[in-house]
Protein backbone atom coordinates (compact mmCIF):
# COMPACT_ATOMS: atom_id res chain seq x y z
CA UNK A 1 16.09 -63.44 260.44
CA UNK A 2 16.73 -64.12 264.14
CA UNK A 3 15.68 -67.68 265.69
CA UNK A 4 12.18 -67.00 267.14
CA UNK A 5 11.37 -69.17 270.30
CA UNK A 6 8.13 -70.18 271.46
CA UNK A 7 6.10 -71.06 274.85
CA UNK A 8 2.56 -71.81 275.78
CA UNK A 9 2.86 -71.81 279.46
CA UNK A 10 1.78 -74.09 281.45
CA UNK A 11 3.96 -76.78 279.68
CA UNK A 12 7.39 -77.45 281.19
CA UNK A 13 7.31 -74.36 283.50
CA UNK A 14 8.47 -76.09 286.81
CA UNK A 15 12.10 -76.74 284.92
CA UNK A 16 13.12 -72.78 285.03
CA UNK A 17 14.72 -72.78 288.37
CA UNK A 18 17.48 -70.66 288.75
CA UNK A 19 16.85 -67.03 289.80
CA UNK A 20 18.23 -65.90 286.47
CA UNK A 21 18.44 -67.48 283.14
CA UNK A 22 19.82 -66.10 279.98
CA UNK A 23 17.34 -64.55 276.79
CA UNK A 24 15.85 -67.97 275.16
CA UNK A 25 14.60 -69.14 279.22
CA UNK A 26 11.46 -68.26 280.54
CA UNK A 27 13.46 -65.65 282.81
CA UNK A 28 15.28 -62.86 280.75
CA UNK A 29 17.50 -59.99 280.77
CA UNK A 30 15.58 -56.72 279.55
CA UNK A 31 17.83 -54.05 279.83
CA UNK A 32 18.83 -53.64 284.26
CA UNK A 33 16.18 -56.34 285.62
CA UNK A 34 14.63 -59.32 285.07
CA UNK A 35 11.27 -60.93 284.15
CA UNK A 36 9.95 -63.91 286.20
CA UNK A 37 8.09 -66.97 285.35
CA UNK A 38 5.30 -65.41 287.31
CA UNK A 39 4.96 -62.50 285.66
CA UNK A 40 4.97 -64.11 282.30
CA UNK A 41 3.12 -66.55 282.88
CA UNK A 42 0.07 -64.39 282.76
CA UNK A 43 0.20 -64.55 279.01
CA UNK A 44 -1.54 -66.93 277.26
CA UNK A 45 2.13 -67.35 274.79
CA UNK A 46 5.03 -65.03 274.19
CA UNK A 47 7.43 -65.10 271.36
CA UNK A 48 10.84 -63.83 272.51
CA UNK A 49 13.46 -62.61 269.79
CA UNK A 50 16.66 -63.46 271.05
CA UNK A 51 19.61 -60.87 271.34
CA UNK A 52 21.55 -60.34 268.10
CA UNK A 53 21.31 -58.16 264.80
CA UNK A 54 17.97 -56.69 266.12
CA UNK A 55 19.73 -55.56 269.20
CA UNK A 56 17.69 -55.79 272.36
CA UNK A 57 15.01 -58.52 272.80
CA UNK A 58 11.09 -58.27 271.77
CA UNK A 59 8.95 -59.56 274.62
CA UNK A 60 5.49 -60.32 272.47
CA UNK A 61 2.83 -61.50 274.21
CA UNK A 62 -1.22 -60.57 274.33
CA UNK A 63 -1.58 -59.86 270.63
CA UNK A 64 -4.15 -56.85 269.58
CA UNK A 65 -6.15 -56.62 266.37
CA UNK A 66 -6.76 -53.32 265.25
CA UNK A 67 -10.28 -53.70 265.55
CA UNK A 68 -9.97 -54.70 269.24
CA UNK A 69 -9.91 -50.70 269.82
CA UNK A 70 -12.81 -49.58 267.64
CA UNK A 71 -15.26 -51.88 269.23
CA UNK A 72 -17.06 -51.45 272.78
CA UNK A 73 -14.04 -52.87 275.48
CA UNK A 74 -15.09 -51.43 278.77
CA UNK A 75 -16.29 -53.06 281.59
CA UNK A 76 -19.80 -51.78 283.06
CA UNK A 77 -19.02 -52.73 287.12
CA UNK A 78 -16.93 -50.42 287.53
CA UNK A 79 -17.23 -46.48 289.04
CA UNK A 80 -16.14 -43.96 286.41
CA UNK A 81 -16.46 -40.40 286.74
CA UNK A 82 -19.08 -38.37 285.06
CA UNK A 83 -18.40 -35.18 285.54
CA UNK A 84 -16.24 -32.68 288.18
CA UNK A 85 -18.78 -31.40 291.07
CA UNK A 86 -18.48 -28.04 289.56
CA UNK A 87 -19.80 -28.29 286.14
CA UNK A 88 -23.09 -30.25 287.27
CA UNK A 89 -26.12 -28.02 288.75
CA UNK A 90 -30.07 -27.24 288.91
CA UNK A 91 -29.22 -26.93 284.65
CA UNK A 92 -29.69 -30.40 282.97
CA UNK A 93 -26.51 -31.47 280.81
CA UNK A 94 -25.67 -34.17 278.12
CA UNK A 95 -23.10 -36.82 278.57
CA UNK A 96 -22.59 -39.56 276.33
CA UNK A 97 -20.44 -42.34 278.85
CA UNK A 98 -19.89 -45.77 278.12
CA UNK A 99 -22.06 -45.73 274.80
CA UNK A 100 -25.11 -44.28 276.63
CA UNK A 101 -26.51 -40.94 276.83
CA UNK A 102 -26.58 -39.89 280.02
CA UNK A 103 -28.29 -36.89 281.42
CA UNK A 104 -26.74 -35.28 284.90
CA UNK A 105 -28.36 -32.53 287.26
CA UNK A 106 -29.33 -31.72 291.01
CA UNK A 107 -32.19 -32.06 292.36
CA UNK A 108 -33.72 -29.09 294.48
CA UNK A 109 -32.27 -30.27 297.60
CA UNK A 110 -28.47 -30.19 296.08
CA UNK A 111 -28.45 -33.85 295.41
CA UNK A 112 -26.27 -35.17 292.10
CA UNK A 113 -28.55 -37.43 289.72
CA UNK A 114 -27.94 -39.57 286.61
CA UNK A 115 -30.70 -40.85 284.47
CA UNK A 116 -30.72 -42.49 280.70
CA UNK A 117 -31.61 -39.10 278.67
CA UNK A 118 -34.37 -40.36 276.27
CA UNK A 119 -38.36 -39.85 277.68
CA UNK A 120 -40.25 -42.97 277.55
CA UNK A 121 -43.22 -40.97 276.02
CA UNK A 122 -41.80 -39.63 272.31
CA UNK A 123 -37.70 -40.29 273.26
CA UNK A 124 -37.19 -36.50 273.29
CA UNK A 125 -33.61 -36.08 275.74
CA UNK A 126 -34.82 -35.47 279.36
CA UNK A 127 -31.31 -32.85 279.15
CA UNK A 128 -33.50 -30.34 276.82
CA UNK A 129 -35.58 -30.31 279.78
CA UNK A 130 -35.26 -28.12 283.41
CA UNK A 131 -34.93 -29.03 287.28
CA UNK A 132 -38.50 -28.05 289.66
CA UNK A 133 -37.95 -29.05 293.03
CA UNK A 134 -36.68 -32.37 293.18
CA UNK A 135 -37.90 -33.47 289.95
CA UNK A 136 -36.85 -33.35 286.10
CA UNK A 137 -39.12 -31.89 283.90
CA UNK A 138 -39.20 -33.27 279.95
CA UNK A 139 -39.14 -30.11 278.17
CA UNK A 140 -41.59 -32.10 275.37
CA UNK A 141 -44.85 -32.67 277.01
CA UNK A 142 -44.02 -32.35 280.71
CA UNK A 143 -43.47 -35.28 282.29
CA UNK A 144 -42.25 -35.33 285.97
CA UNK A 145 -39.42 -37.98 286.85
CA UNK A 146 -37.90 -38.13 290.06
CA UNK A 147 -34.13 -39.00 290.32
CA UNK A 148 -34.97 -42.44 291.13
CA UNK A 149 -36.38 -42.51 287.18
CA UNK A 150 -39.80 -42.92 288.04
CA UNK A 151 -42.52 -40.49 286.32
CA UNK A 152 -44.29 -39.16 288.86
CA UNK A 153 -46.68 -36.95 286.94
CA UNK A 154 -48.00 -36.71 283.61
CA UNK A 155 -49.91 -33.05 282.50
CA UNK A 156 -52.79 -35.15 280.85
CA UNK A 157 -53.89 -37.73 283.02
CA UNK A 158 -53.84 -38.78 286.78
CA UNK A 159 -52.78 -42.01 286.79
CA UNK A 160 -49.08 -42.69 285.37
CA UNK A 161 -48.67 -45.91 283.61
CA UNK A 162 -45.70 -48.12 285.55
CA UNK A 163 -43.87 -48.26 282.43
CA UNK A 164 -43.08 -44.65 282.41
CA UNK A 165 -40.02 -44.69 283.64
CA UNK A 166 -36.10 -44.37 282.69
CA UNK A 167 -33.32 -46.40 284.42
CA UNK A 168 -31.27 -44.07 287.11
CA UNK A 169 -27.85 -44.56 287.64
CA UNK A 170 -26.05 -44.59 291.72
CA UNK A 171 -23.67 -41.75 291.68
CA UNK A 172 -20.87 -40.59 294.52
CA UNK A 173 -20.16 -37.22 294.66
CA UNK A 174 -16.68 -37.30 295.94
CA UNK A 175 -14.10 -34.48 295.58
CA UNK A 176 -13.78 -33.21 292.94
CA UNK A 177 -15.41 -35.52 290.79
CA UNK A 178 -19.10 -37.14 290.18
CA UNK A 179 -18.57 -40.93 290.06
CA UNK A 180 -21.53 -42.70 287.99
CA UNK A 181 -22.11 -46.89 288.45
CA UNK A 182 -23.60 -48.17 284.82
CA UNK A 183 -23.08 -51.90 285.65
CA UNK A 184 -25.01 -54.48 287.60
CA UNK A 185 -25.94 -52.55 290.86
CA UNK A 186 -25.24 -55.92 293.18
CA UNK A 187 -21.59 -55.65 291.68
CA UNK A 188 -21.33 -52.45 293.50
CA UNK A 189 -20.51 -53.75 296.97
CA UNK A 190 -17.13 -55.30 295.42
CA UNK A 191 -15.93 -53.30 293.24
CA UNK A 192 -12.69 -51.00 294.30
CA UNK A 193 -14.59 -47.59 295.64
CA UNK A 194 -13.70 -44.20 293.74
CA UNK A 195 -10.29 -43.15 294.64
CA UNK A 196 -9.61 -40.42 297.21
CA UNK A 197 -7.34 -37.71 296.11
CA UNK A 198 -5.96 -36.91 299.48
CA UNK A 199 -3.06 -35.06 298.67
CA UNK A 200 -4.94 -32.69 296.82
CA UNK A 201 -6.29 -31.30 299.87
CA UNK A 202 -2.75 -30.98 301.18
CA UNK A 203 -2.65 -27.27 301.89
CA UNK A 204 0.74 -27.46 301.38
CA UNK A 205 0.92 -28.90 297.28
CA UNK A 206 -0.16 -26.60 294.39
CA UNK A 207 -2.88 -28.29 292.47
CA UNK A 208 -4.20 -27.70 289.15
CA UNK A 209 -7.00 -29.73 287.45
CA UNK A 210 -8.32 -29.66 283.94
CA UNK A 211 -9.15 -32.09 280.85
CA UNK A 212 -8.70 -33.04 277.55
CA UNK A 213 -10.83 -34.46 275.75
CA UNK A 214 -9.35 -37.12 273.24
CA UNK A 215 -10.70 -39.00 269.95
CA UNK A 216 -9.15 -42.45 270.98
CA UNK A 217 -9.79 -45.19 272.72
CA UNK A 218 -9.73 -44.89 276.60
CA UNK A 219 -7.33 -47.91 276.64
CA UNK A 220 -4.69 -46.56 274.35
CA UNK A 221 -4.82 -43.27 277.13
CA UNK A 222 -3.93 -46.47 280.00
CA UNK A 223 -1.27 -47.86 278.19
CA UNK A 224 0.28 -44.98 277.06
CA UNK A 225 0.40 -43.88 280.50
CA UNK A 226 1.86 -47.40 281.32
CA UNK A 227 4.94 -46.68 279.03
CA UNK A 228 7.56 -44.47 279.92
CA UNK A 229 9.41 -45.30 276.77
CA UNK A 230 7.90 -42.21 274.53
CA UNK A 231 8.62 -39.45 276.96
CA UNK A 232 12.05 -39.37 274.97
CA UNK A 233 10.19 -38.60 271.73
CA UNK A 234 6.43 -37.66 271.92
CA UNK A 235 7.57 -35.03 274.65
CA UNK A 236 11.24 -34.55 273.76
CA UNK A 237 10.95 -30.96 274.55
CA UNK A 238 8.92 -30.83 277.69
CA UNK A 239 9.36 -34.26 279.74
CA UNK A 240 12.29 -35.71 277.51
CA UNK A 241 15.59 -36.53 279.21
CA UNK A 242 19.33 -37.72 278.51
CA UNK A 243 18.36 -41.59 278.78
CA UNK A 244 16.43 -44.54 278.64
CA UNK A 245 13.79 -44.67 281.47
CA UNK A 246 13.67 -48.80 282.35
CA UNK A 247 10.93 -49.78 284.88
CA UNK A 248 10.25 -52.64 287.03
CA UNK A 249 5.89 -53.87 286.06
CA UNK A 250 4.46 -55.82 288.00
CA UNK A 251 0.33 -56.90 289.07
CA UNK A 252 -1.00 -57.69 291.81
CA UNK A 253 -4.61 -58.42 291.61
CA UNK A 254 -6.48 -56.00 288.94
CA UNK A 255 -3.60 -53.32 289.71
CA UNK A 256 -1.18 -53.35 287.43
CA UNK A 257 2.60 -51.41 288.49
CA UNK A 258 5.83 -49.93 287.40
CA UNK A 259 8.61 -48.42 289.58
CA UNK A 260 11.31 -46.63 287.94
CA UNK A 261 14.39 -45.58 289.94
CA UNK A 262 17.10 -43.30 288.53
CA UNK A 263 20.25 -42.16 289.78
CA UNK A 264 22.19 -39.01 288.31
CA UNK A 265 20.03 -38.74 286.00
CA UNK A 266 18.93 -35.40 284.23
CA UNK A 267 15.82 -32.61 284.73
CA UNK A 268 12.98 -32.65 282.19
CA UNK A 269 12.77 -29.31 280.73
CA UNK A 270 9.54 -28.93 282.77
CA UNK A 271 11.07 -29.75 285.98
CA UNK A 272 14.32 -27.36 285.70
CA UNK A 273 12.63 -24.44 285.34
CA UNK A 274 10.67 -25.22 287.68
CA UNK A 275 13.14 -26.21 290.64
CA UNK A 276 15.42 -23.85 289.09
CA UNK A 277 18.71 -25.38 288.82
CA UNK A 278 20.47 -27.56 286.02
CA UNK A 279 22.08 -29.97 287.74
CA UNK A 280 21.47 -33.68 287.74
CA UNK A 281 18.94 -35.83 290.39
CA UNK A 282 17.84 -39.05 291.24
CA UNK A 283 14.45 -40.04 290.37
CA UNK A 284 11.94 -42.19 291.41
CA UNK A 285 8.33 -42.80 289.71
CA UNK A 286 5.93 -45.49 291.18
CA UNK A 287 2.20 -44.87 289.36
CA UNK A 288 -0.30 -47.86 288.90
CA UNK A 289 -3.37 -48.99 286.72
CA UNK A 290 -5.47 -48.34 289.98
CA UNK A 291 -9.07 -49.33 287.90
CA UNK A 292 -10.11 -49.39 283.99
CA UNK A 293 -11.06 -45.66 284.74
CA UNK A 294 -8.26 -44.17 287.23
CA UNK A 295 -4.76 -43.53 286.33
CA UNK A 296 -2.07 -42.49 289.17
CA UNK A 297 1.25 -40.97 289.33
CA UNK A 298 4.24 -40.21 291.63
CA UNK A 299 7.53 -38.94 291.38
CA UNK A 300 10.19 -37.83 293.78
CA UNK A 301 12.96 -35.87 292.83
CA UNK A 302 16.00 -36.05 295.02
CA UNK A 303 18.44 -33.10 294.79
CA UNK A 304 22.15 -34.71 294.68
CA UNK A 305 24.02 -31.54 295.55
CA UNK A 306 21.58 -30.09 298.30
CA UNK A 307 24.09 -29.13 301.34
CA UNK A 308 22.93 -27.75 304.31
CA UNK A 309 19.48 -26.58 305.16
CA UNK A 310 18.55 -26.56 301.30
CA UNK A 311 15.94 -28.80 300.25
CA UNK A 312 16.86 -32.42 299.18
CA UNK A 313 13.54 -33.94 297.77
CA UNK A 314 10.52 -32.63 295.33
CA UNK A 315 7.47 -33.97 295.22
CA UNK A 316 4.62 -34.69 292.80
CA UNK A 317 1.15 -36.40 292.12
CA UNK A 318 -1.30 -37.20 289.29
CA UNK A 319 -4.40 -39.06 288.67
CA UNK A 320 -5.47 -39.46 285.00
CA UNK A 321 -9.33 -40.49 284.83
CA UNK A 322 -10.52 -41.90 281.93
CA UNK A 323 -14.11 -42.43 280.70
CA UNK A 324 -15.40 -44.04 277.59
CA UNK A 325 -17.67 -41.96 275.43
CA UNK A 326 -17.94 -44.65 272.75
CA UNK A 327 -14.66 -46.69 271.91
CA UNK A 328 -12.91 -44.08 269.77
CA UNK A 329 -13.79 -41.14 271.84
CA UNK A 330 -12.80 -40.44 275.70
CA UNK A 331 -13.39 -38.13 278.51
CA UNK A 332 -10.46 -37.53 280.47
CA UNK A 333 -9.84 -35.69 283.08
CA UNK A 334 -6.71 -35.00 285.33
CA UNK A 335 -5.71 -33.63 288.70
CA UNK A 336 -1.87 -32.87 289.33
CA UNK A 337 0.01 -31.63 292.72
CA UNK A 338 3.28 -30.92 293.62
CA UNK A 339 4.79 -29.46 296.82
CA UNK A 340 7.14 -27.13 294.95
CA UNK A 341 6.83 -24.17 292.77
CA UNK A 342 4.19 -23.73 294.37
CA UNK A 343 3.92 -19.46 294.00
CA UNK A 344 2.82 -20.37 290.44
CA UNK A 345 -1.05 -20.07 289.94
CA UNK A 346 -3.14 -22.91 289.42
CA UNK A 347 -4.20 -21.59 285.66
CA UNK A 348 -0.54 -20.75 285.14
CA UNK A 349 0.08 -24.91 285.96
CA UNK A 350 -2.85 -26.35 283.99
CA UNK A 351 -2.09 -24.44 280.63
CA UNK A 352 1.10 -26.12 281.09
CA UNK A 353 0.38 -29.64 282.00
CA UNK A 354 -2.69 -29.17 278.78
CA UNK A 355 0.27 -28.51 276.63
CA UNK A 356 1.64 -32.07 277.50
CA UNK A 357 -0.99 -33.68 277.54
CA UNK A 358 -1.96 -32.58 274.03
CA UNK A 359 1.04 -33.62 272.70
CA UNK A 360 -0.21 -37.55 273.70
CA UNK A 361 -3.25 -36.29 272.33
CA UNK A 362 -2.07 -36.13 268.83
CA UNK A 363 -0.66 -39.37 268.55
CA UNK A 364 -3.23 -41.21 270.30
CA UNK A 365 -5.89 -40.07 267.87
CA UNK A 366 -3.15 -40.97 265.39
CA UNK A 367 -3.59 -44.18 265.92
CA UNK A 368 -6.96 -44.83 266.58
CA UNK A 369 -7.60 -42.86 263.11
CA UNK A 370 -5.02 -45.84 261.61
CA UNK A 371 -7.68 -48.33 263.79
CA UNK A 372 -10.45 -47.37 262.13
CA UNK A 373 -9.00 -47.81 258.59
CA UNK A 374 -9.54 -51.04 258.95
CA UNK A 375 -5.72 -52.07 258.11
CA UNK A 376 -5.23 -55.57 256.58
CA UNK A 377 -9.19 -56.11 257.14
CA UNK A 378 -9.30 -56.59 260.60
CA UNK A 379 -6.04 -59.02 260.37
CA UNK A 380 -3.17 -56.70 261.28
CA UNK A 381 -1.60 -56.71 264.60
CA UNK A 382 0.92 -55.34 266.69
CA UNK A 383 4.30 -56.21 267.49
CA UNK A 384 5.12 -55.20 271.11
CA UNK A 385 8.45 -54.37 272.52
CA UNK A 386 10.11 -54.38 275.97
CA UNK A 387 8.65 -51.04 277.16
CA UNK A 388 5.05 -52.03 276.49
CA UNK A 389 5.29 -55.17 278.99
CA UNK A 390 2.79 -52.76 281.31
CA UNK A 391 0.11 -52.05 278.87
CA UNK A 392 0.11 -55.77 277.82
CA UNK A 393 -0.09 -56.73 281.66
CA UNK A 394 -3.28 -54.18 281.94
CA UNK A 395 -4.78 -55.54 279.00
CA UNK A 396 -4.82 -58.80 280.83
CA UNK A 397 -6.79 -57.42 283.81
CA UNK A 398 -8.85 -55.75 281.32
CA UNK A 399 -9.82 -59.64 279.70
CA UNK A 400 -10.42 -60.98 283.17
CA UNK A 401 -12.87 -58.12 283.78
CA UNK A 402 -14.82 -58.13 280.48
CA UNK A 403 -14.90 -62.04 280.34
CA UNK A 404 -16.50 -61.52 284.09
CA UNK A 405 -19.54 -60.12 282.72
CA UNK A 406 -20.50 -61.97 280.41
């Protein structure tokens, strides 16, 4: 077995000067870049295999217990989304979000409102009920409750004990999405706001937007998303290309990076048909770990044979949104532009991007079926390689913003 090397940081850091060191230093070679002090040093201890038999070093750092995914691990101050503006009317519905159930409507006067979904009278769901003006209506005995969760009226007596209430959650309605607050409401005033999707109003971009709802933890959705490394082989026929994508992470506050640039590189599948043409592009992808609930993407494309007047450069967004039903089971929700191809219908390009995103699906519930096994008792952990050095960076903002709420 390889000579495994150890460091706690914090002890003997100030010695690594030079910009780079070889694999065994606290600075190291992974594949094209290099990692720095500061950006490892945001581990509490990594173990670092050096080159040899095994090939290209293990970065290991931020260790996970299986049961670390099957337990609640999402922060309340935070704004998740709820629901798209669409789907919520006058017509109470269900929604179980961060362990709670959650029941969403609009008032008479067109107004989006969130309450707990359990009567204070005999529990029965408030959602079984219907919408009267501006009030819900318990569809048990009749209680009134306005949207700030306060009964209001009760069919057999006048006065309405102050107890009679449910706890209402602040919601943004914000295009195209319902954002819900379930933390402390003084939190709210600095916490990141929802994120504006303003090239989706770009008249310009095709958009398409849809979701897929996944039996994993919303976590393992962020740092898959974080890791370019599985295109090659969970989508091998749809996103897959000709080489190893290698990005550059980094974090700056609770936002955690990667930029990936590519020269003469290869079309995905997707992307060739598409642009129509077979030849070979440069590529660039900068996306981010924007909040625990909000996922975003870009890619250019730049065309390294367009002469002329012909078009040199494609362009493309996405936002993954993620929202914690319970820990093994997520709402998520995506939005996806692109200022080419854009004669396609929006239906046409959501059945498409479903397909992909399907295909994460499957192995995502994979493994949080594995999680739930229980393997080794609660005792087994993972072994993390080069590629994952975003997730384990996001799980570290993730730690910060638990251990802040306590």
């Amino acid at each position: 077995m390889p000579e495994r090397r150890k460091w706690r940081f914090g002890q003997n850091l100030s010695r690594q000067q030079p910009a780079k060191r070889p694999i065994g230093t606290i600075k190291q070679d992974i594949g094209a870049h290099y990692y720095d002090a500061d950006l490892l040093r945001q581990f509490d201890e990594i173990t670092i295999w050096p080159k040899g038999k095994t090939g290209e070093p293990a970065v290991i750092g931020a260790k996970r217990r299986f049961d670390e995914i099957t337990e609640p691990n999402y922060p309340r101050n935070c704004w998740w989304v709820a629901g798209t503006i669409d789907e919520i009317g006058s017509q109470p519905i269900a929604r179980r979000l961060l362990g709670e159930a959650i029941v969403l409507y609009r008032t008479g006067d067109g107004r989006a409102a969130a309450l707990a979904d359990r009567c204070p009278h005999r529990w029965a769901s408030l959602s079984k009920g219907y919408v009267e003006g501006n009030e819900l209506v318990c569809g048990y005995h009749g209680a009134r409750f306005g949207a700030n969760g306060k009964c209001h009226v009760f069919p057999t007596q006048d006065k309405v004990p102050e107890e009679a209430k449910v706890r209402s959650y602040p919601v943004i309605e914000q295009f195209p999405f319902i954002w819900i607050w379930m933390g402390d409401p003084e939190g709210i005033a600095d916490a990141p706001k929802p994120y504006r999707f303003d090239w989706a109003e770009n008249a310009d971009h095709l958009v398409a937007r849809g979701s897929t709802p996944i039996d994993a933890n919303y976590f393992l959705i962020h740092e898959n998303l974080l890791d370019l490394t599985h295109f090659n082989y969970t989508h091998r026929n749809s996103l897959g290309v000709d080489d190893t994508p290698v990005a550059k992470f980094s974090r700056d506050g609770d936002r955690v990076s990667f930029l990936m640039r590519k020269e003469d590189t290869q079309l995905t599948a997707v992307e060739r048909a598409v642009v129509g043409v077979d030849h070979r592009f440069n590529r660039v992808i900068n996306a981010w770990f924007e909040t625990p609930a909000v996922h975003v993407g870009h890619v250019e494309l730049y065309d390294r044979e367009a002469t002329g007047q012909e078009r040199t450069n494609y362009t493309s967004w996405i936002t993954h949104l993620v929202t914690p039903a319970a820990p093994g089971i997520t709402h998520y929700w995506w939005i996806f532009a692109r200022d080419y191809g854009t004669d396609a219908s929006p239906e046409e390009l959501a059945v498409g991007l479903d397909f992909i995103f399907r295909e994460d699906k499957v192995m995502l519930e994979n493994i949080q079926a594995n999680a739930a096994l229980d393997m080794g008792k609660g005792e087994s952990t993972e072994v993390s390689f080069n590629g994952d050095m975003g997730g384990l960076l996001a799980r570290r903002v993730l730690k910060k913003l638990l251990q802040a709420e306590l």
